[in-house]
C-alpha atoms as a PDB file:
ATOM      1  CA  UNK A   1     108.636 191.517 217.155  1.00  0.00           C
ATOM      2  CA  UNK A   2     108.294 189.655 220.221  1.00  0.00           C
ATOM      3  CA  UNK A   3     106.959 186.187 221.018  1.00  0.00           C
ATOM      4  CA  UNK A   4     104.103 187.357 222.188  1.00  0.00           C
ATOM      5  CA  UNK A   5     102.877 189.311 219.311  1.00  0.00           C
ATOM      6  CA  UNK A   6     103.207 185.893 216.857  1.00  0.00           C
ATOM      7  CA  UNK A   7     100.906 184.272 219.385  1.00  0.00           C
ATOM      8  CA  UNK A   8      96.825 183.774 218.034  1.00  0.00           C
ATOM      9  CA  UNK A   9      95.662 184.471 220.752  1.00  0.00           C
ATOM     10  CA  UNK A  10      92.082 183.128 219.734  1.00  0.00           C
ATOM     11  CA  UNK A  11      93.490 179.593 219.871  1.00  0.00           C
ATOM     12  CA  UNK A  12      89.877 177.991 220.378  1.00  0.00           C
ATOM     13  CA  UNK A  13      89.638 179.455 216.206  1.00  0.00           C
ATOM     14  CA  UNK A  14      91.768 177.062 215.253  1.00  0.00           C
ATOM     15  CA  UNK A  15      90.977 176.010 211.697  1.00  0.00           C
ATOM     16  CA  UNK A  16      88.520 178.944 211.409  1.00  0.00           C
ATOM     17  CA  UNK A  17      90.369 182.059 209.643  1.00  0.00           C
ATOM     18  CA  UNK A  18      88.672 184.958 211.356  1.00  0.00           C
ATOM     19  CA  UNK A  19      91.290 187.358 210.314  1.00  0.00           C
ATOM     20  CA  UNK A  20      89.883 186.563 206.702  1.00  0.00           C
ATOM     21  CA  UNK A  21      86.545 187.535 207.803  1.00  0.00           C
ATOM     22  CA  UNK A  22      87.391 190.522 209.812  1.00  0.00           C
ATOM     23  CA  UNK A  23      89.158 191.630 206.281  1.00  0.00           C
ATOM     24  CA  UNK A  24      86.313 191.356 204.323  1.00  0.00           C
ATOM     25  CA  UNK A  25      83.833 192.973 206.934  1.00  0.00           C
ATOM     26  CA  UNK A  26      86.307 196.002 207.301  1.00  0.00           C
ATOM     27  CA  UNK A  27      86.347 196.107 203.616  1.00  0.00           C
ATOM     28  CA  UNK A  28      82.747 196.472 203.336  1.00  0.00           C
ATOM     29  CA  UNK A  29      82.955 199.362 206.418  1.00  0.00           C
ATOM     30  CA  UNK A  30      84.988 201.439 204.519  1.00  0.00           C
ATOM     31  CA  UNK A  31      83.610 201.333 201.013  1.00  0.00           C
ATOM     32  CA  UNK A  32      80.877 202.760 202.915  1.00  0.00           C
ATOM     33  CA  UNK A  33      82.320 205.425 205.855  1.00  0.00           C
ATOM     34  CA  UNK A  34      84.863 206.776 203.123  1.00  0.00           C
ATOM     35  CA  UNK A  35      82.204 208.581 201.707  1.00  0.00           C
ATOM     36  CA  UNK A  36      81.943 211.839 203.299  1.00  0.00           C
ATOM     37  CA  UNK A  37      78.292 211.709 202.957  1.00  0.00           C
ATOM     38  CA  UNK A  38      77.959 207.885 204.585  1.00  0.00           C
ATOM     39  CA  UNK A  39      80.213 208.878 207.634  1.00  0.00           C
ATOM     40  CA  UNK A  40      79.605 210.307 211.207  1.00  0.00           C
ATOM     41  CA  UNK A  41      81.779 211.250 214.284  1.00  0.00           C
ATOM     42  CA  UNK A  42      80.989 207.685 215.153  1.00  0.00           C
ATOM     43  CA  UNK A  43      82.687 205.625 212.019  1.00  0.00           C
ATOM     44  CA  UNK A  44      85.827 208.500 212.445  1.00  0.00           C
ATOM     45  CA  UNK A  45      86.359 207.774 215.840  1.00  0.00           C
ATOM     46  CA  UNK A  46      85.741 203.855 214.806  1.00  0.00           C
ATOM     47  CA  UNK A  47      88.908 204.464 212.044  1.00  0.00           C
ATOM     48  CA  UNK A  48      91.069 205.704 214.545  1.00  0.00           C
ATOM     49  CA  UNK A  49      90.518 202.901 216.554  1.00  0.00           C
ATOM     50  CA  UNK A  50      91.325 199.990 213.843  1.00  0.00           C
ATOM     51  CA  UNK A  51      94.809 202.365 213.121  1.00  0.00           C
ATOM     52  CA  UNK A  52      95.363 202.044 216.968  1.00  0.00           C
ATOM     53  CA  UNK A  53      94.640 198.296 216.713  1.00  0.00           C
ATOM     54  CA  UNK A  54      97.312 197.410 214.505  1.00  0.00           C
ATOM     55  CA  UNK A  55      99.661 198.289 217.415  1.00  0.00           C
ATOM     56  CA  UNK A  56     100.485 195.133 219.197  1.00  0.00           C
ATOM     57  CA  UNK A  57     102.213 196.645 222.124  1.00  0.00           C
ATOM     58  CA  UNK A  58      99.491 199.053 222.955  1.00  0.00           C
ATOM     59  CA  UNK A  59      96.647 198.546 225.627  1.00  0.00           C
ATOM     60  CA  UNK A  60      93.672 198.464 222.996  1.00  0.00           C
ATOM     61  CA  UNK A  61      91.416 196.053 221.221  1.00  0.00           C
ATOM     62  CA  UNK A  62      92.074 194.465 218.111  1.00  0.00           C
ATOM     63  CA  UNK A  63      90.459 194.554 215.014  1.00  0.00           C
ATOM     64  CA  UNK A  64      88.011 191.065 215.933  1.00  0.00           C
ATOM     65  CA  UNK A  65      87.379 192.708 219.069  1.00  0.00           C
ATOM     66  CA  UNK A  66      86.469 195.818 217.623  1.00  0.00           C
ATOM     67  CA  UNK A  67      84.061 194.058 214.802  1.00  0.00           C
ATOM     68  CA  UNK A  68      82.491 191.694 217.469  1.00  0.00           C
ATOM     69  CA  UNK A  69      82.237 194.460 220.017  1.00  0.00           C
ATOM     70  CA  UNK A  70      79.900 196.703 217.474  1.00  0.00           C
ATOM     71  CA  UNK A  71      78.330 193.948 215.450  1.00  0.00           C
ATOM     72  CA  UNK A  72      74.814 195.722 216.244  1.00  0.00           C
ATOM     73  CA  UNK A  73      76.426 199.079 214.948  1.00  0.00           C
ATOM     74  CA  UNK A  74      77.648 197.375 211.910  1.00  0.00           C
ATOM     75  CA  UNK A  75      74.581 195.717 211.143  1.00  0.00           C
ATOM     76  CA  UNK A  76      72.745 199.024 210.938  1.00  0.00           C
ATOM     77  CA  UNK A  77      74.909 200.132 208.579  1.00  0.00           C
ATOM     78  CA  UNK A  78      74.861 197.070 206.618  1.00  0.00           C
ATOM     79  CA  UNK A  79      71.055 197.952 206.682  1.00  0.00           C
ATOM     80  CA  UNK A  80      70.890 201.365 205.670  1.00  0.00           C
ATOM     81  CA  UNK A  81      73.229 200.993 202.882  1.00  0.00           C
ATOM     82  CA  UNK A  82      71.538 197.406 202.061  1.00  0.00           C
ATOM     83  CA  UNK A  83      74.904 195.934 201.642  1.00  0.00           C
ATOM     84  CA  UNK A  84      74.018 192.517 201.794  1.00  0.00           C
ATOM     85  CA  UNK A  85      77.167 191.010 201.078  1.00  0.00           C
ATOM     86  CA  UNK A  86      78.507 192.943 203.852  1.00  0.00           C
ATOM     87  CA  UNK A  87      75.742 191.493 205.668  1.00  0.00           C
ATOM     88  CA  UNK A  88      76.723 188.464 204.909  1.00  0.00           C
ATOM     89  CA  UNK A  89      80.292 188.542 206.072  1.00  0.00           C
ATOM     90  CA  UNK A  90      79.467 189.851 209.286  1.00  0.00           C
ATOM     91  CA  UNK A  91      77.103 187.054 209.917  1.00  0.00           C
ATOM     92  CA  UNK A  92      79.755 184.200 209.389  1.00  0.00           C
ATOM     93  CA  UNK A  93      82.057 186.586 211.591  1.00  0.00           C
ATOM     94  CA  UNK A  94      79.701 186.820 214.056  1.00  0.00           C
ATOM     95  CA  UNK A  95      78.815 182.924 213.996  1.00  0.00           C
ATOM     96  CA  UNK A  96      81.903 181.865 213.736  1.00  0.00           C
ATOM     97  CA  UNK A  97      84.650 184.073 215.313  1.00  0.00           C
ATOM     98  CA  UNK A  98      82.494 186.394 218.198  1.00  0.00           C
END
């Protein structure tokens, strides 16, 4: 592991634990797209983007990124599945961490 990749590199969350958040809003994703029934091409191609985020070294976005990036997307499928806690969650994420 290199320097780099030990780095926060959202230094202006300092005291705020948005990889917390981003856990429990992922959480909330995938007790939802797991189902075959809930899913789409769209929340498939949205897994295989948080696997490629875990890779530090590659050119893509990470998991925050990803959550703040489709926090409209999310929401809808907060809505439809009225997962309010999920709701929730994303809220402070988006407050807090976007």
């Amino acid at each position: 592991m290199t320097a780099q990749s030990k780095t926060d590199r959202y230094v202006t969350f300092r005291g705020i634990n948005c990889t917390e958040y981003s856990v429990k809003v992922m959480e909330h994703i995938y007790a939802i797209i797991d189902d075959p029934e809930k899913t789409n091409p769209f929340w498939e191609q949205f897994k295989q983007r948080v696997t490629a985020a875990g890779n530090v070294h590659a050119r893509v976005s990470d998991e925050l990124c990803l959550l703040c990036a489709f926090v409209s997307v999310i929401e809808e499928l907060f809505e439809e599945h009225e997962d309010e806690a999920g709701m929730a969650h994303l809220r402070r994420l988006e407050y807090e961490c976007c």
